[in-house]
Structure formats: C-alpha cells, structure tokens
Protein backbone atom coordinates (compact mmCIF):
# COMPACT_ATOMS: atom_id res chain seq x y z
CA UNK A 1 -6.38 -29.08 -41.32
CA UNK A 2 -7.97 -26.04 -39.88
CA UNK A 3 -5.61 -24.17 -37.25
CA UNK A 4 -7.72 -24.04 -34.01
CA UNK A 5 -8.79 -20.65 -32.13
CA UNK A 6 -9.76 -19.55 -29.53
CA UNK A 7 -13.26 -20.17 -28.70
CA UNK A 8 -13.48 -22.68 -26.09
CA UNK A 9 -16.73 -20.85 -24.70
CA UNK A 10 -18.81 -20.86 -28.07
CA UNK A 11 -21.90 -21.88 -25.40
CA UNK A 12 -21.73 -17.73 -25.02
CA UNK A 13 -23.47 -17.28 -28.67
CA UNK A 14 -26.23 -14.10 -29.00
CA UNK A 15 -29.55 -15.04 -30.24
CA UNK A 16 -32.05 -12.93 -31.66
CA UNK A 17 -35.58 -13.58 -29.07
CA UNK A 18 -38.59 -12.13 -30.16
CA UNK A 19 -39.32 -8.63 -29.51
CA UNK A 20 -35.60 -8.08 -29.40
CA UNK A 21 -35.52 -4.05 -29.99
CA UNK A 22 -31.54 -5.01 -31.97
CA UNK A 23 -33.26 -7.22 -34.20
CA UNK A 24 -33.42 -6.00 -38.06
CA UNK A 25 -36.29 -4.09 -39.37
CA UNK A 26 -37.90 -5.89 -42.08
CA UNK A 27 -36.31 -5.05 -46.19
CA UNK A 28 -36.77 -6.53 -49.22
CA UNK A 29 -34.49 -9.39 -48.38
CA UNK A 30 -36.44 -10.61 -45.39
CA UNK A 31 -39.20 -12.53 -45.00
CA UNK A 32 -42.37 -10.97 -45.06
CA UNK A 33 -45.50 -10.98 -42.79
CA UNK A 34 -47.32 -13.57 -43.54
CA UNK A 35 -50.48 -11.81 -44.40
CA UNK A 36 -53.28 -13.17 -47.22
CA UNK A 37 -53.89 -11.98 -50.59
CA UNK A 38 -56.13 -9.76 -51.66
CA UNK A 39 -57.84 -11.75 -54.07
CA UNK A 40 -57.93 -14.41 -51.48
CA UNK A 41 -59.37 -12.28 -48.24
CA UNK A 42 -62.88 -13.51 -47.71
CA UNK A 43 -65.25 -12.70 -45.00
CA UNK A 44 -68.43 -14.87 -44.25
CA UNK A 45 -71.35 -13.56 -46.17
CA UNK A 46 -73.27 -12.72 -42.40
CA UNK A 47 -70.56 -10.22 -41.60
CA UNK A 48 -71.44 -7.41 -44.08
CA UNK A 49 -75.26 -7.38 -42.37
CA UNK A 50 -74.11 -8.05 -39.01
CA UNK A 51 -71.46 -5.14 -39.11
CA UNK A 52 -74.55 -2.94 -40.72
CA UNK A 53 -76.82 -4.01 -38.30
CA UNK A 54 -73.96 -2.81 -36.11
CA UNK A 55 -74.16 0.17 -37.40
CA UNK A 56 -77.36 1.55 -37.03
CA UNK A 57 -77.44 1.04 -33.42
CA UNK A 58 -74.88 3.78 -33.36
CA UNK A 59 -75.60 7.30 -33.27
CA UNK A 60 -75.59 8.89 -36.51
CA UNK A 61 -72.36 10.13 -38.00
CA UNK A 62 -70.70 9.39 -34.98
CA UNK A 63 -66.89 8.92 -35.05
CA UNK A 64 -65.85 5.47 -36.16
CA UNK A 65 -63.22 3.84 -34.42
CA UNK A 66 -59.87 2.12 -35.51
CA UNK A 67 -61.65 -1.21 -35.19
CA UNK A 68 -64.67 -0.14 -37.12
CA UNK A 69 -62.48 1.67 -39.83
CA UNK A 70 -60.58 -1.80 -40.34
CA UNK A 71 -63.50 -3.97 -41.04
CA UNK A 72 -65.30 -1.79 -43.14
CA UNK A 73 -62.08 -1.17 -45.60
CA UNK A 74 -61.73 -5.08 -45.44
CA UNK A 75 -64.95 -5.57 -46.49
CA UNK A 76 -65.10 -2.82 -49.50
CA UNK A 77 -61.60 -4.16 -50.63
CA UNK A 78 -63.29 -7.71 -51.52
CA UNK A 79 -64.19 -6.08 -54.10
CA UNK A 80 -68.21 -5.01 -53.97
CA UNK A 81 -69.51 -2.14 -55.43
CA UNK A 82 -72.84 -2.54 -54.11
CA UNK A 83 -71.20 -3.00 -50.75
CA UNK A 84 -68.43 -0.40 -50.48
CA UNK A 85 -71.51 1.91 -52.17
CA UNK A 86 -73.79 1.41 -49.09
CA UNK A 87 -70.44 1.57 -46.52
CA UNK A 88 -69.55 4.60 -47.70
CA UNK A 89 -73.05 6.07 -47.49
CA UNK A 90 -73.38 5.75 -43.81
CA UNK A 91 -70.24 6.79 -43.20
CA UNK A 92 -68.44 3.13 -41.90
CA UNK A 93 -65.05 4.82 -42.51
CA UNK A 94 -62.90 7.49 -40.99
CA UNK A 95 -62.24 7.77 -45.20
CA UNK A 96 -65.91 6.51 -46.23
CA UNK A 97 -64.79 8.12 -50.13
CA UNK A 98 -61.98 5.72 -50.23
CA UNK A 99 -64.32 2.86 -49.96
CA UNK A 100 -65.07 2.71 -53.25
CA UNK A 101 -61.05 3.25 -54.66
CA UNK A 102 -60.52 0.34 -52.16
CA UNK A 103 -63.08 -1.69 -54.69
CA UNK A 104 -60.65 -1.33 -57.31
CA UNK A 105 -57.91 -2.86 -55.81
CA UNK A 106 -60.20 -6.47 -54.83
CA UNK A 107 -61.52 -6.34 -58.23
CA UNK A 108 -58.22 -6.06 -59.96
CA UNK A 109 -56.61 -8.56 -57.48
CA UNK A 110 -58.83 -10.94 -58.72
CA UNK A 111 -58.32 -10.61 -61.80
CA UNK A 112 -54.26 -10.85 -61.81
CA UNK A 113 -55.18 -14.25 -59.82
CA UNK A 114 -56.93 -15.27 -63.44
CA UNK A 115 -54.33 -13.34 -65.57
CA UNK A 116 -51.18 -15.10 -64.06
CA UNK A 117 -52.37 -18.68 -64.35
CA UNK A 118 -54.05 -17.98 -68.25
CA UNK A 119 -52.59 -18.94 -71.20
CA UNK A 120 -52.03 -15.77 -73.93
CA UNK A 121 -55.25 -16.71 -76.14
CA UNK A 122 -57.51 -16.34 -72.66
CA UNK A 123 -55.68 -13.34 -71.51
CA UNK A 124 -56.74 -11.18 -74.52
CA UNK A 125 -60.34 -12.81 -73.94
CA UNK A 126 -60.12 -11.53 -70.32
CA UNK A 127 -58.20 -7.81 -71.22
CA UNK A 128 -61.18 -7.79 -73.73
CA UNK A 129 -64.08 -8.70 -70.96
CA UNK A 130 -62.99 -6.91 -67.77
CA UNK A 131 -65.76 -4.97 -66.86
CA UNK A 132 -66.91 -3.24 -63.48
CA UNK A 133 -70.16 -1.88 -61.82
CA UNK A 134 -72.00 0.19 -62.62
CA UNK A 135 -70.24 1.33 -65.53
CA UNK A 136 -71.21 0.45 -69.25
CA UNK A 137 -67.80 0.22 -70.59
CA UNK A 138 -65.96 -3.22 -71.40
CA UNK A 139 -62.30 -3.65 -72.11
CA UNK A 140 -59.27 -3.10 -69.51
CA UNK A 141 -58.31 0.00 -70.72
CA UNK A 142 -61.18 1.69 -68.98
CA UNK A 143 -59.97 0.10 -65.65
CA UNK A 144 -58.10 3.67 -65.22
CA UNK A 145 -61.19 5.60 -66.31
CA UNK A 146 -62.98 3.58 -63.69
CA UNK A 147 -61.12 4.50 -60.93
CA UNK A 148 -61.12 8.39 -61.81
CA UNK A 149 -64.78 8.71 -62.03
CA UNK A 150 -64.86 7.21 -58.43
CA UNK A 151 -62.72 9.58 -57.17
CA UNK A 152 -64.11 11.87 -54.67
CA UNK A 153 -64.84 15.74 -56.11
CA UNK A 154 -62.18 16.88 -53.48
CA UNK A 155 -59.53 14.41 -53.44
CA UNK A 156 -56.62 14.33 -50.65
CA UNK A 157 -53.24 13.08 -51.32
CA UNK A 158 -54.26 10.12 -49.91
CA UNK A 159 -56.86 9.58 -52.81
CA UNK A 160 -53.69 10.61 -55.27
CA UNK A 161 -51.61 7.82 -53.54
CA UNK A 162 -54.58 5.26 -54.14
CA UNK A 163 -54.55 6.48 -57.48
CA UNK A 164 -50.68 5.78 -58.28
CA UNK A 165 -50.43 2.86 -56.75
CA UNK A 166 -53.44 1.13 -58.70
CA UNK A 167 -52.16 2.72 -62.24
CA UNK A 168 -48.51 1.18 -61.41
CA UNK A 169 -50.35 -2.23 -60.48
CA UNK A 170 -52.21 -1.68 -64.28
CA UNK A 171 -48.90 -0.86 -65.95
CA UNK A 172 -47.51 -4.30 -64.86
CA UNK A 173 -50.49 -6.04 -66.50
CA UNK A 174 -51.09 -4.40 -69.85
CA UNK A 175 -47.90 -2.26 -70.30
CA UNK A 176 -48.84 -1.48 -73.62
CA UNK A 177 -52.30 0.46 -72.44
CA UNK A 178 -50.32 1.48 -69.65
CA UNK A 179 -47.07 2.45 -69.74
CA UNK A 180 -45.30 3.28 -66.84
CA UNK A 181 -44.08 7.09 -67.97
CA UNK A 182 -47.47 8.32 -67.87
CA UNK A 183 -48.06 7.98 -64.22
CA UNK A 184 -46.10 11.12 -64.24
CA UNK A 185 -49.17 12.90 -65.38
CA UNK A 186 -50.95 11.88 -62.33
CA UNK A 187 -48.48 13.03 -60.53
CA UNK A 188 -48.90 16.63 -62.04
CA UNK A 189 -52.56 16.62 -61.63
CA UNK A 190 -51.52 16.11 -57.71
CA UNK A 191 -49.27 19.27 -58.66
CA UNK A 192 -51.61 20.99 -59.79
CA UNK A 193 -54.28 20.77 -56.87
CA UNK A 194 -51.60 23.15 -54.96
CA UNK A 195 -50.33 19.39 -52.97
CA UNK A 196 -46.39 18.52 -52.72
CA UNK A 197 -45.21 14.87 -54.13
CA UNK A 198 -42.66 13.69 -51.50
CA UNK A 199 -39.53 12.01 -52.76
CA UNK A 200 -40.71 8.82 -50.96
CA UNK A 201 -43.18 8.84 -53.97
CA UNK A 202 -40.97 8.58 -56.34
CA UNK A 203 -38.77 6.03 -54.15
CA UNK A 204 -42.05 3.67 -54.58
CA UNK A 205 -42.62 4.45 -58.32
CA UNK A 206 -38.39 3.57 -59.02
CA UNK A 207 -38.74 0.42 -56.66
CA UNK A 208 -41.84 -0.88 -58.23
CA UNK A 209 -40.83 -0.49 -61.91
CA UNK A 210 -37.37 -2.25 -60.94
CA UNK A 211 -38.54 -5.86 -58.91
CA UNK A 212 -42.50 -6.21 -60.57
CA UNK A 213 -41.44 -6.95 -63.65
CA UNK A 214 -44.42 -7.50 -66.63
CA UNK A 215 -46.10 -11.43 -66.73
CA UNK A 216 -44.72 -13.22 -69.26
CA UNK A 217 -46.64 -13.11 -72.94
CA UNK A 218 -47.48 -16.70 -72.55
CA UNK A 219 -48.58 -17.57 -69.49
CA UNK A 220 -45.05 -19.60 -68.53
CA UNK A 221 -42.83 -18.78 -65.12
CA UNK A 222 -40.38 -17.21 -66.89
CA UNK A 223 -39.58 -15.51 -70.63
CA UNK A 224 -36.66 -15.69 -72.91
CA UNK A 225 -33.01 -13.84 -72.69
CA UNK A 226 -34.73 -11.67 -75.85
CA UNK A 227 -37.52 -10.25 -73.79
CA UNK A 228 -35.71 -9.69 -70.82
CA UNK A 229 -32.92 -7.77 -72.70
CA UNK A 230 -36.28 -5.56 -74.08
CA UNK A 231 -37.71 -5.39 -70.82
CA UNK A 232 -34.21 -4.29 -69.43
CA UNK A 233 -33.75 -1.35 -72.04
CA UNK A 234 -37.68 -0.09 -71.33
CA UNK A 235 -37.19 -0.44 -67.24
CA UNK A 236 -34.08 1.72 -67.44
CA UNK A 237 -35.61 3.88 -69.96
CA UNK A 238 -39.03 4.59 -67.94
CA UNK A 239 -36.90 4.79 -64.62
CA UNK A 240 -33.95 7.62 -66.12
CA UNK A 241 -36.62 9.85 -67.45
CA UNK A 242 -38.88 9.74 -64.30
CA UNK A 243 -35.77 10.49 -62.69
CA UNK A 244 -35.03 13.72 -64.70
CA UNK A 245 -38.68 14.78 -64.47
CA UNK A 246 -37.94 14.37 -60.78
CA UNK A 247 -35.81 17.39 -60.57
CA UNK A 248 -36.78 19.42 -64.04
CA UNK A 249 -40.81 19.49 -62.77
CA UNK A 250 -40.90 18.71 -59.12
CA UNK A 251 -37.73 19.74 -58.17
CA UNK A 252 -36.10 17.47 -56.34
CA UNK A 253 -32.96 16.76 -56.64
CA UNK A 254 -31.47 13.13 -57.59
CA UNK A 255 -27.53 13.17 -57.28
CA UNK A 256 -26.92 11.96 -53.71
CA UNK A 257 -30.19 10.01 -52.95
CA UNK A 258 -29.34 6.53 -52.15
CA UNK A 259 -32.43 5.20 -52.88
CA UNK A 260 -33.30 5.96 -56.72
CA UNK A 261 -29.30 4.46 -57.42
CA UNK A 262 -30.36 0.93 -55.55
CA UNK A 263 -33.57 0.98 -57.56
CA UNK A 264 -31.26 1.02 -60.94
CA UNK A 265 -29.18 -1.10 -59.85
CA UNK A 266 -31.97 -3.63 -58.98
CA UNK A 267 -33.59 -2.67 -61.76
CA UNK A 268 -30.29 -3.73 -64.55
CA UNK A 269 -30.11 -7.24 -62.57
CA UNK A 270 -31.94 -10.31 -62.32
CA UNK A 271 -34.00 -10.29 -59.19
CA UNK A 272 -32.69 -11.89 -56.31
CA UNK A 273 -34.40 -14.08 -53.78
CA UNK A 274 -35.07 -13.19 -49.90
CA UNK A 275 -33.41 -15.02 -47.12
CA UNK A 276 -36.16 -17.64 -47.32
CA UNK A 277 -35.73 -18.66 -50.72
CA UNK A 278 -32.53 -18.56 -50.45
CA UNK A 279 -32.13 -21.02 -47.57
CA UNK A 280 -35.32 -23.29 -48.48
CA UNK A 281 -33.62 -24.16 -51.51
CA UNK A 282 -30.16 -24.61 -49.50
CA UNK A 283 -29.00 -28.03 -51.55
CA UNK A 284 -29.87 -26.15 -55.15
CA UNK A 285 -26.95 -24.54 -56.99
CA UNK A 286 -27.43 -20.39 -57.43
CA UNK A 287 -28.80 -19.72 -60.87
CA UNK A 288 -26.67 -18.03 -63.33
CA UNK A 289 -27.43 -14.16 -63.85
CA UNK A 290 -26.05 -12.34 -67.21
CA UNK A 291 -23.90 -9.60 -66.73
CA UNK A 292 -25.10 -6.36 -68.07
CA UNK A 293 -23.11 -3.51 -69.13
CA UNK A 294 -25.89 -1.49 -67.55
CA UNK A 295 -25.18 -2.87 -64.28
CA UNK A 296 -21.77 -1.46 -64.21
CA UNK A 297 -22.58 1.99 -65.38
CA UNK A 298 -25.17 2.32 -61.79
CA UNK A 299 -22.27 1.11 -59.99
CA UNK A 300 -19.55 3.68 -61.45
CA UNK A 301 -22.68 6.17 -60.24
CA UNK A 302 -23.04 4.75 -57.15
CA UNK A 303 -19.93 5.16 -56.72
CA UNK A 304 -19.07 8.66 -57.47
CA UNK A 305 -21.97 10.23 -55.34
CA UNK A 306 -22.91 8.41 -52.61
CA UNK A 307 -21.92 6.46 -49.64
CA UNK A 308 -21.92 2.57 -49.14
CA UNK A 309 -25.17 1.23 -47.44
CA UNK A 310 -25.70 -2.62 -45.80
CA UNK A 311 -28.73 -2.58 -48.64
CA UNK A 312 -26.14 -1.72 -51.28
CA UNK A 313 -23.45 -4.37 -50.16
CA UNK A 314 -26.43 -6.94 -50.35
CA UNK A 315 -27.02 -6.09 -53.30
CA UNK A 316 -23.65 -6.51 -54.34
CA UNK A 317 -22.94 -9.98 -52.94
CA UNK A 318 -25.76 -11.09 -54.32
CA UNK A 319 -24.80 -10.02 -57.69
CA UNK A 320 -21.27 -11.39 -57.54
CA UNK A 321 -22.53 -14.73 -55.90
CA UNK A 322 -25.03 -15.33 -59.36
CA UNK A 323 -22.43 -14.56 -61.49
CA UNK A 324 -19.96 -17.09 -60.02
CA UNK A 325 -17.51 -14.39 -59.30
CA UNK A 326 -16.07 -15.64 -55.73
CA UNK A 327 -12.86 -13.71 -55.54
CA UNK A 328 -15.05 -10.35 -56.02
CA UNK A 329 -17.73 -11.59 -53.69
CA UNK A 330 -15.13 -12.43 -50.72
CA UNK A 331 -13.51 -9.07 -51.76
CA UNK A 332 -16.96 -6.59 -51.42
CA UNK A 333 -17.34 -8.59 -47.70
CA UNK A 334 -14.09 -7.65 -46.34
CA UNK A 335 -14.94 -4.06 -47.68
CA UNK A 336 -17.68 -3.85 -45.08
CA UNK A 337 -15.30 -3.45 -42.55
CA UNK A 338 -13.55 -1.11 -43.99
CA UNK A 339 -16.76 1.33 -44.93
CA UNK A 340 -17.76 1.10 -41.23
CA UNK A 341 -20.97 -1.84 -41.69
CA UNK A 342 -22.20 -4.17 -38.96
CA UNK A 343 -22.25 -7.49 -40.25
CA UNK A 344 -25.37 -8.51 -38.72
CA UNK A 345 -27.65 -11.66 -39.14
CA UNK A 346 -29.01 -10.84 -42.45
CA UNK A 347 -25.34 -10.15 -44.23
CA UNK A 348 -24.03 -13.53 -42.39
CA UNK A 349 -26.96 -15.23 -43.41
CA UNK A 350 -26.46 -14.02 -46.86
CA UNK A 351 -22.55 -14.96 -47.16
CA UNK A 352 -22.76 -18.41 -45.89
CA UNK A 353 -26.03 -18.94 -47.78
CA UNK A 354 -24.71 -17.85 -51.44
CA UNK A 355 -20.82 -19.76 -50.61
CA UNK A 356 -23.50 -22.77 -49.97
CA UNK A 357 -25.42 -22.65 -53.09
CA UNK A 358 -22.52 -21.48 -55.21
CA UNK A 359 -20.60 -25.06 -54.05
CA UNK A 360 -17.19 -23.72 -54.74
CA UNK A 361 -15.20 -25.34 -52.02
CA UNK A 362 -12.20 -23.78 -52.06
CA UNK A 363 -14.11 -20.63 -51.07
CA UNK A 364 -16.43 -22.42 -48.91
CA UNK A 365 -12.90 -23.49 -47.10
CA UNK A 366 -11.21 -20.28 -46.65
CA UNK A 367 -14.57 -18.64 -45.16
CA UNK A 368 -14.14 -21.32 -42.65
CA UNK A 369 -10.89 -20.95 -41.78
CA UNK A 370 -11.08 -16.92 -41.97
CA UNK A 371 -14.76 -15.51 -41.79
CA UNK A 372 -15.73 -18.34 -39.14
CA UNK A 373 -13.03 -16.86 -36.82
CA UNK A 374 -14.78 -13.25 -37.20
CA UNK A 375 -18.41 -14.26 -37.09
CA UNK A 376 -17.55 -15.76 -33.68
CA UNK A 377 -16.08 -12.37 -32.36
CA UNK A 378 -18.82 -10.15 -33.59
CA UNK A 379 -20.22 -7.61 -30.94
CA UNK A 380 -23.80 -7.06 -29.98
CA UNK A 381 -24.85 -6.48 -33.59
CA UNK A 382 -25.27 -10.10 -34.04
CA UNK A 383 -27.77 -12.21 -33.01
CA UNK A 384 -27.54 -16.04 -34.32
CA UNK A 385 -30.52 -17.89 -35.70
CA UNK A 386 -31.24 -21.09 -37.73
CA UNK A 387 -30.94 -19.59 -41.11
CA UNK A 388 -27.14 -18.98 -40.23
CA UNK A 389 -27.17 -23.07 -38.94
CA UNK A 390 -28.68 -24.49 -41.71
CA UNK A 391 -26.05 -22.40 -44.27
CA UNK A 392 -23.18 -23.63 -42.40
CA UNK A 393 -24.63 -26.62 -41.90
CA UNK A 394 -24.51 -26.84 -45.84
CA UNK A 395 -21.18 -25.75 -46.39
CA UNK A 396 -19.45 -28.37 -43.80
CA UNK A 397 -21.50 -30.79 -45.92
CA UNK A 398 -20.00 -30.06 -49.06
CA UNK A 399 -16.01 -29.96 -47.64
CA UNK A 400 -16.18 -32.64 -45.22
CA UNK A 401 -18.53 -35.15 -45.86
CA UNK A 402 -16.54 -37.64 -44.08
CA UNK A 403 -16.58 -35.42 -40.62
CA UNK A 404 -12.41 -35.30 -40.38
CA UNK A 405 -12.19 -31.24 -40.36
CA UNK A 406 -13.43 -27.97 -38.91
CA UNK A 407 -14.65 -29.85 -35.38
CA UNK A 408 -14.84 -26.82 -33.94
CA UNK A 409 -17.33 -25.28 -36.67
CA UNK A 410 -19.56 -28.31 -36.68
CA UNK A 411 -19.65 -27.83 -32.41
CA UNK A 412 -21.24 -24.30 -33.18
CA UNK A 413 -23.00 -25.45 -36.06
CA UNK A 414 -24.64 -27.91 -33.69
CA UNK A 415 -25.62 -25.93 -31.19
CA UNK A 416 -27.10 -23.29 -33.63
CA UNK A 417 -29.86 -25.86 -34.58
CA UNK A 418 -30.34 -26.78 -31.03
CA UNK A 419 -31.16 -23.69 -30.21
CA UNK A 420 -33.70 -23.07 -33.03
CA UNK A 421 -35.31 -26.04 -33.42
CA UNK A 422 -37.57 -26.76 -36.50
C-alpha cells in the first residue's frame, strides 16, 4: 500500500491559463500552431482582382503596409507565376522580388502533396514531368535552376535564406539530384557577396537534415531497418562535414555549441513524437527504437563539452523510454535535479506519458510512490494541465484496475481533468 503524505490541500494545484507569461515557449516537442499547409492555402479566385483593384486606388509606389505585405505574399505563395509576376510589378510587397521565390515554395508544396501519396513507378513519371512557368525545361532537376534565374540581380540575405531553405526542402525529395552537402556552395556564394552566414544558419541546416528524413522509395509510411541504417550513415556523414566546413570556411567554431550536438544526437535516433502524439495514443505501447553505436559516441561528446539542457534531458528520456531501459530512464530524471533543471509541464508530461506507454508497472509504481510526492511540491515552475491528467490517469489504470491503491493520486488525478475539461 502506498504510505500517505502530506497533501491534504491538493485543491492548491497551479494551472497554466492562457497568456500565462511562465508558460513554455513552443520546441519541437510541443504542439504546434495549428496553421494550414501550403499546398492546401487557397484564396477565392475574386481576391487576387479585388486586392489589385485595391491597388490602383493607391498612390503609386506608395509604402505598403503589414496588412497589404501579408496578402500579397499569400497570394504569390499559391503558387502563380502569372500572379506573383504582376504583384511584384506594382510593387504589392515591402519585398515585391521575393514574390516570385515565394512561387517556388506553393509550386513545390504541391507537388510533395502528389509525391508523398504516389507509388515509386508515378514518382519517376512526376520527377520526370515537373515543369514551371515560363521556363522551357522539364525534369526536377531544373527546380534549383528555376529558382536561381528568379533571383533578383541584387539579392539580400533574405533572398539567400529563401534560397537554402527551398534547396534543403529539394534535397529531401530527390536526394540523389540533391544532396544535402552541396548547399554549402550556396552558402559560399552568400560568402562571397561580402554577407556573414550566422550560426543560426547552420543550426537550421543540422536540424533539418536530422528530423526530415527522405520519403520512402515506395510510397509506404515507413522503410526497412536496411535503409534506415543507410540513411543513418549518410545523415551523420552530410551533418560531420558541414560541421567541419563550419569552422575551416566560415569560421565558426563548433566545440561548445549546444545546438549542432542535439542535432546529432537527434539525428543517430529514431524520431520521437511531440506531446500530442504521445498522449493521443496514451493506451498504445512505445515502439521499439534500435540502439545505435552512433548514438553513444554524440553522447560521450555531449558530454565532454557542454552543459546539460531541459532539450537534452528530453531527448534523453525519450531515448531510454523506446528502448525499454527503465532503470536508466528513472536514473537521467533524478539527474535533473542535480544539474539545476525545472521540471516543468513538458518534462512531467513527458515522464508520466512514456512510464504509461512503456506499461512496466513496477516502474509505473515507484513513480507513484516517489515522483508523485515531488510533482506535488514543485514551485512556480509548474503549471498542471490535462496532458499530465490523462498520463496519470493511464498509469493508475494499469496498477490498480480494481481502485484499492494510491487514493490520494486518483483525488489529484481527478481534479486535473476537472479542471481541463475535454
């Protein structure tokens, strides 16, 4: 039976309320904003001669406002040539030569819609067919060439960050046209035009190579252990030599930045869902992840030069949770006390969630009699919410299905979803 404490009050619990300044920022582990996709943002056909009409009434080259700037980029990035052509003539933008780069993102959105859901005979048909006006070429490995000629003949570093972030979403589709190394020469062409690459640059390059991995060959959710063990050895190859080109031709140097070692280390494991996945599927058992010898070598880096982060222990109870190492996963969230991390929503959400799915319940037991306790003392870093309820929720489920333990867990538990209803 579980030895009571003290908590007689547990009506004084801390929930997060909107527009609560305490409340997390948003990372890769949250849920996102719920915003459309590209290839599925549509405007109504008036609204293009409407917001021309619109237009005209205004003086000439007058200075657009935010409002202005927003609908005309929304309208180019649907993916009209003909449109973002006559935009960017009359000057609808505060960037009217990004107009046109903006095309290239609909169009290509599109098209990954069509990719994705094709089987591998119709994806070579549509590699072979991709086209765009009003150039003559076919074939999707002028989709690059495309985009340069639009350039503007003065390009700002915003035009270079268009530039890399359309060749890395190219690299994901047809690796073998474009392989993710040579975005490095696009970064030397911004080099050479006298403009600095910030190391947040390279933070998005690591970060994109390591969670978008390639579509499977076949059209299918997921590909075998043999090409993910290939597509392992070329992620970590790409990301180590961008990372050495990082310091020997930009000069910046790579030892002690956080970042580029939790990019490896996402990059050597499976991916791992977001808070939302991993409390929507709440009754499903954790899917086994591989261990890879990889994986340990970023850690020993890790490590040696730099200090723990909440993002790194995530990433480490994830891992241990997938590989159905409990005694390690308990171990790296007693640790955060000891390296000085708040334990707040997110990182409670994330330890009751993977002891639920995991379904281990002699671990499932001790974090009730043990981590319970300290969850309920936690200072103003906390805030409760549902996610939290329905993990716990779970986890008194599998232990005591027949309701004769841990009363004073199910009380909280209780009042948790009460307080968040559905």
């Amino acid at each position: 039976m579980l030895t009571d404490f003290k908590t007689s009050d547990y009506s004084r619990l801390k929930v997060a309320r909107p527009g609560d300044i305490s409340c997390t920022k948003t990372s890769w582990w949250k849920k996102p904003k719920l915003l459309p996709e590209i290839s599925d943002l549509r405007l109504p056909d008036e609204v293009y001669e409407q917001f021309l009409d619109a237009l005209r009434a205004q003086p000439p080259f007058a200075e657009r406002d935010d409002a202005t700037d927003l609908l005309a980029r929304t309208i180019a990035i649907q993916g009209s040539r003909y449109q973002a052509d006559k935009l960017a003539n009359v000057y609808a933008s505060k960037d009217p030569d990004s107009l046109r780069l903006l095309t290239h993102f609909g169009m290509l959105a599109c098209f990954t819609k069509l990719f994705r859901e094709a089987d591998e005979k119709e994806r070579h048909e549509l590699l072979r067919n991709f086209r765009m006006e009003p150039f003559p070429e076919m074939g999707f490995k002028w989709a690059l060439d495309f985009f340069i000629r639009d350039l503007p003949i003065r390009p700002t570093a915003h035009h270079y960050h268009l530039a890399l972030m359309y060749y890395l979403n190219l690299s994901r589709i047809a690796p073998q046209n474009y392989p993710p190394i040579r975005i490095l020469d696009i970064m030397l062409l911004v080099t050479s035009q006298g403009m600095h690459v910030p190391r947040s640059t390279f933070h998005l390059i690591l970060n994109h190579i390591a969670t978008k991995r390639p579509f499977p060959p076949d059209g299918s959710d997921s590909a075998s252990n043999a090409d993910l063990r290939v597509q392992l050895k070329e992620r970590l190859h790409n990301m180590t030599t961008i990372i050495k080109r990082m310091k020997v031709d930009f000069g910046l140097e790579y030892l002690r930045d956080e970042e580029i070692y939790l990019a490896l280390y996402r990059a050597s494991c499976d991916p791992f869902p977001t808070i939302p996945d991993l409390i929507r599927d709440i009754t499903l058992p954790l899917p086994l992840h591989a261990f890879e010898f990889s994986e340990m070598a970023v850690r020993f880096f890790a490590d040696k030069y730099i200090p723990k982060s909440p993002e790194f222990f995530m990433l480490e109870l994830m891992s241990f949770a997938h590989r159905r190492r409990w005694r390690s996963f308990v171990k790296r969230w007693l640790w955060l006390v000891k390296f000085g991390v708040t334990r707040d929503a997110d990182l409670w959400t994330v330890f009751w969630g993977c002891l639920a799915r995991g379904q281990h319940e002699y671990d499932i037991r001790l974090a009730l009699t043990n981590q319970f306790p300290e969850m309920m003392d936690e200072g103003e870093g906390l805030k409760m919410n549902r996610e939290i309820g329905i993990a716990l929720k779970r986890c008194l489920e599998l232990v005591d299905p027949e309701n004769l333990e841990f009363e004073m867990q199910k009380k909280v538990t209780g009042r948790i979803l009460e307080t968040f209803p559905q």
